[in-house]
N, C-alpha and C. Protein backbone atom coordinates (compact mmCIF):
# COMPACT_ATOMS: atom_id res chain seq x y z
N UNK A 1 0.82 -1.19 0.00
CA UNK A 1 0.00 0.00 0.00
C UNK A 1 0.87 1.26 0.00
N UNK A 2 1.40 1.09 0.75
CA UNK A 2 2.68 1.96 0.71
C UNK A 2 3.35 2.44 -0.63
N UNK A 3 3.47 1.31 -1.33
CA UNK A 3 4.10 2.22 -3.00
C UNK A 3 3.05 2.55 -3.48
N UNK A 4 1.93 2.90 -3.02
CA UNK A 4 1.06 3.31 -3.97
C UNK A 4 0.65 4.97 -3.18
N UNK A 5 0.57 4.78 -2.07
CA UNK A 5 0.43 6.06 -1.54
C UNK A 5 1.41 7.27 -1.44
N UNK A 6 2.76 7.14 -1.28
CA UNK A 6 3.68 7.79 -1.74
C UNK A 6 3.64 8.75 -3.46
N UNK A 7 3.62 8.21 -4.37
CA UNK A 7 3.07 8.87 -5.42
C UNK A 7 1.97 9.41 -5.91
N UNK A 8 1.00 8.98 -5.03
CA UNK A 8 0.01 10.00 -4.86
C UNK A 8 0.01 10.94 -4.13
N UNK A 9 0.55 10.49 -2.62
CA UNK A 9 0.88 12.03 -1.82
C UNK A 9 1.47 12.92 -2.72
N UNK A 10 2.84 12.65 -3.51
CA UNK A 10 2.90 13.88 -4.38
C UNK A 10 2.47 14.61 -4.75
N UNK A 11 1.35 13.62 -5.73
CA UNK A 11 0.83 14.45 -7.31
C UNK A 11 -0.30 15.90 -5.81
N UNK A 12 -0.45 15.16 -4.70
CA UNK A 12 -1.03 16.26 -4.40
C UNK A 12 -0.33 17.10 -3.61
N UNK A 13 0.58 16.82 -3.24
CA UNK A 13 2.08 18.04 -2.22
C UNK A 13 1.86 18.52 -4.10
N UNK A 14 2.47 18.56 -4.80
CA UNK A 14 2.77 19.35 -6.05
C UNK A 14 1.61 20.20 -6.37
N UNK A 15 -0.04 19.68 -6.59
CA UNK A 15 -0.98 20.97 -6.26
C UNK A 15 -1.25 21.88 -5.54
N UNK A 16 -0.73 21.36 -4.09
CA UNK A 16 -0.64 22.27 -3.50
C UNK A 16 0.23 23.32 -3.26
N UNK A 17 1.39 23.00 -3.73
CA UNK A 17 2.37 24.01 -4.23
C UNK A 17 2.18 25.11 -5.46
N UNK A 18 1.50 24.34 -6.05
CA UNK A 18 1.18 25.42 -7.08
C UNK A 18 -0.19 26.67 -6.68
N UNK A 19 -1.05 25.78 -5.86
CA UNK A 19 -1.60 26.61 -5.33
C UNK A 19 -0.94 27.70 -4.18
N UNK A 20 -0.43 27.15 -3.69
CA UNK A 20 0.38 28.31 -2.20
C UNK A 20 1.20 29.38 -2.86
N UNK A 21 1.99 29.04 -3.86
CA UNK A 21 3.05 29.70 -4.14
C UNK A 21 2.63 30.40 -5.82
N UNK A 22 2.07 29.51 -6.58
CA UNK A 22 1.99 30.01 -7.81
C UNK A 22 2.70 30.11 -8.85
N UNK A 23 2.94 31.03 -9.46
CA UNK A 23 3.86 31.29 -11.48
C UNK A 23 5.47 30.46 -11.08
N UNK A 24 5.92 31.25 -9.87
CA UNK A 24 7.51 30.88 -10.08
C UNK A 24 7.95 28.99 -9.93
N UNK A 25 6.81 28.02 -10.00
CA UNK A 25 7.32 26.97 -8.85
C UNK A 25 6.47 25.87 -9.85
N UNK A 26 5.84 26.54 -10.98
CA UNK A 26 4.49 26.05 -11.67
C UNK A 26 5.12 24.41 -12.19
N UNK A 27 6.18 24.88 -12.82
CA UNK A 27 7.02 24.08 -13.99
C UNK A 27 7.89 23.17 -12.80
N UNK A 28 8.19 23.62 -11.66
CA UNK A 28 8.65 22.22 -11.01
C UNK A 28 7.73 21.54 -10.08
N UNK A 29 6.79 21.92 -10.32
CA UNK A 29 5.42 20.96 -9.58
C UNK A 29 4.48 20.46 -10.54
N UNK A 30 4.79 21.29 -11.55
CA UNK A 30 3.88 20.02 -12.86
C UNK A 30 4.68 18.66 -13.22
N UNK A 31 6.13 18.68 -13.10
CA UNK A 31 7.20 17.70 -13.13
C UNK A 31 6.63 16.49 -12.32
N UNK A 32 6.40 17.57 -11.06
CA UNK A 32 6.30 16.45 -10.12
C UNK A 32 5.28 15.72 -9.86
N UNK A 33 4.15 16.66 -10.32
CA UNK A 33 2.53 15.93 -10.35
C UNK A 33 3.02 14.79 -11.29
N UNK A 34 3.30 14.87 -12.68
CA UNK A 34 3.35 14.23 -13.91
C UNK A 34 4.28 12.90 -13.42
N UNK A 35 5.27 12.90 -13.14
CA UNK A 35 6.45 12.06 -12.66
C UNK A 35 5.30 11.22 -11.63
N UNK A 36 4.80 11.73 -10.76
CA UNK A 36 4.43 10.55 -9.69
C UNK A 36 2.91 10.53 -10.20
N UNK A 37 2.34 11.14 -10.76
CA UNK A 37 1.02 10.41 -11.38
C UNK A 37 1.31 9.37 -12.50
N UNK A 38 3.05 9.60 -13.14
CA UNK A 38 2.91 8.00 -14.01
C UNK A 38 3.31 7.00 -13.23
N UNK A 39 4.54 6.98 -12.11
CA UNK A 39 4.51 5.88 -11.23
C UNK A 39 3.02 5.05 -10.47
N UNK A 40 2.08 6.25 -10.12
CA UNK A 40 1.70 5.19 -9.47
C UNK A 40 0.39 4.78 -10.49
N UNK A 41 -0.15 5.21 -11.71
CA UNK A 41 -0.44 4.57 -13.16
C UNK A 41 -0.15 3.04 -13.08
N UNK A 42 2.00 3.26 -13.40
CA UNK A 42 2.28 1.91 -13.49
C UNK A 42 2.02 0.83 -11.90
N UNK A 43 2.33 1.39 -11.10
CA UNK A 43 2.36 0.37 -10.16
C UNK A 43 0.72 0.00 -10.10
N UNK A 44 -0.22 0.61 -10.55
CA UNK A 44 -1.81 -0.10 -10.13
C UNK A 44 -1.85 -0.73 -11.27
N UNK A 45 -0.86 -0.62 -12.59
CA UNK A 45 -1.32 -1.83 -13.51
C UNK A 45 -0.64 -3.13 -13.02
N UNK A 46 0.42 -3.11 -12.08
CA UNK A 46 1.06 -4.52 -11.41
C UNK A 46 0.00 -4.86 -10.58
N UNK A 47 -0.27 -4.45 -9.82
CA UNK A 47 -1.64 -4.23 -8.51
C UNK A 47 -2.79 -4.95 -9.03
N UNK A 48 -3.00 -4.74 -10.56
CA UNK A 48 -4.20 -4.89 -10.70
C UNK A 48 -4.27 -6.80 -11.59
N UNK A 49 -3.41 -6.85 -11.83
CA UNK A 49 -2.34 -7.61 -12.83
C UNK A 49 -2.45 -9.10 -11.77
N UNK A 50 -1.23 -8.65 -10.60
CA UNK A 50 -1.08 -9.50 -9.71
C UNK A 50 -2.47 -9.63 -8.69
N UNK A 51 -3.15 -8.78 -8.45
CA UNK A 51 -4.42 -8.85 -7.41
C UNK A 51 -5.86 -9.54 -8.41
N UNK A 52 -5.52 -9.30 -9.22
CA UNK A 52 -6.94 -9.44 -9.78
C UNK A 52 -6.64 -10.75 -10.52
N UNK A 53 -5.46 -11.81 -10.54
CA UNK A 53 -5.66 -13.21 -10.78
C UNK A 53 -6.03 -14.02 -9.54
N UNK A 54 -5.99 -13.35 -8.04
CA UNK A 54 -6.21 -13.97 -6.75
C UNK A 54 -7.17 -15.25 -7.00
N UNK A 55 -6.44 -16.53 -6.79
CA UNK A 55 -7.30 -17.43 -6.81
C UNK A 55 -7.84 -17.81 -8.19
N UNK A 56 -7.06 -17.39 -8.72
CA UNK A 56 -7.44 -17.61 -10.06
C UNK A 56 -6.49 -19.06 -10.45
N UNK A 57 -6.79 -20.24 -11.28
CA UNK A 57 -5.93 -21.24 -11.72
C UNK A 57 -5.32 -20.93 -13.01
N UNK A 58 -5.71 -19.95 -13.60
CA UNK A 58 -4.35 -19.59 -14.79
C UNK A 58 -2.94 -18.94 -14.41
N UNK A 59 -2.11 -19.53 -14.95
CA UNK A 59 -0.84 -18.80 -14.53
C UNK A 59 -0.28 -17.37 -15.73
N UNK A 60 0.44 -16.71 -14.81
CA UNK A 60 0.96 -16.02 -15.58
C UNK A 60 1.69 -15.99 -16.49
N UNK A 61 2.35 -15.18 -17.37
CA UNK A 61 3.35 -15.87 -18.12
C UNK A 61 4.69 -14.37 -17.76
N UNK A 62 5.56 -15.19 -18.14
CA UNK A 62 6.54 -14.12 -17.87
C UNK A 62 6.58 -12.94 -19.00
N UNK A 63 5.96 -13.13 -19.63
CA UNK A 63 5.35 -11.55 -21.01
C UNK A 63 4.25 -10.96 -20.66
N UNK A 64 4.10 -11.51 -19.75
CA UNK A 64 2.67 -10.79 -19.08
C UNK A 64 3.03 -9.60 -17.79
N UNK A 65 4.00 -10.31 -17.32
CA UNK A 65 5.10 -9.49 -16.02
C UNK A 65 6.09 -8.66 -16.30
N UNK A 66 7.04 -9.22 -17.34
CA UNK A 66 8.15 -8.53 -17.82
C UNK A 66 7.88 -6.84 -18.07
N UNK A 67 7.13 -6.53 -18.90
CA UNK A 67 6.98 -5.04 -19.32
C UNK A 67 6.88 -4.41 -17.66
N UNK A 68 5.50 -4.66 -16.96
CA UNK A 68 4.80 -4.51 -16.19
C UNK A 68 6.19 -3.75 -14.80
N UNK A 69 7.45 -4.81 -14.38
CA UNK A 69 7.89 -5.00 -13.53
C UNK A 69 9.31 -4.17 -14.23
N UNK A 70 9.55 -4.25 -15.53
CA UNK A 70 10.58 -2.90 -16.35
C UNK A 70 9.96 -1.65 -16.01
N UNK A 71 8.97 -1.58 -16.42
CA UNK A 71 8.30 0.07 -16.34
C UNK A 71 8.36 0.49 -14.65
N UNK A 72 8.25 -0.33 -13.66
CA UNK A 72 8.13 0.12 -12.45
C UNK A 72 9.52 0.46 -11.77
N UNK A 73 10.57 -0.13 -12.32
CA UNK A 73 11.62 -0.13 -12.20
C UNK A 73 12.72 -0.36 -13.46
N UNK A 74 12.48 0.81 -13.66
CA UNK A 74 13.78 0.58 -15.38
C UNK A 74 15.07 0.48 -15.00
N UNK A 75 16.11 0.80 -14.01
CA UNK A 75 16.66 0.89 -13.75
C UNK A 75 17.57 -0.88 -13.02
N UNK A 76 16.17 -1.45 -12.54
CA UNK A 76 16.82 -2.55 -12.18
C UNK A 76 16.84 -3.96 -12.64
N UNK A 77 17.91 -4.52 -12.98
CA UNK A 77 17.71 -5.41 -13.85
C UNK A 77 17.16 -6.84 -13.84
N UNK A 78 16.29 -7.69 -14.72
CA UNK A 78 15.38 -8.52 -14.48
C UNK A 78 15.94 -9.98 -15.08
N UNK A 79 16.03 -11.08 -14.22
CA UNK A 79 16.41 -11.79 -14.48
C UNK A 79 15.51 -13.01 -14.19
């Protein structure tokens, strides 16, 4: 729950910055809305991916995960 609430707290710390402060701060709080409104995008398509086969008897396939688990983490590598 936790990686999912973190990037949303953002996208709204960043409205509210734009609201408090305004013109000078606009362009580094739209960054930041944008940046953590696509993280947590991707992490509810894993969420939804992994939660919503619960109990389910089909398995996944690893082309079904791969993109899913790159996009959430590009940086770390999947083996």
């Amino acid at each position: 729950m936790h990686d999912l609430i973190s990037p949303v707290s953002a996208i709204n710390n960043g409205v509210e910055l734009i609201e408090d402060i305004g013109g000078s701060v606009v362009d580094e709080a739209m960054k930041l809305i944008g940046d953590s409104a696509n993280l947590a995008s991707r992490r509810l398509r894993l969420y939804r991916l992994a939660y919503g086969r619960a109990g389910s008897e089909e398995m996944l396939g690893l082309h079904d995960v791969r993109p899913l688990l790159k996009a959430i983490s590009p940086a770390a590598r999947l083996t």
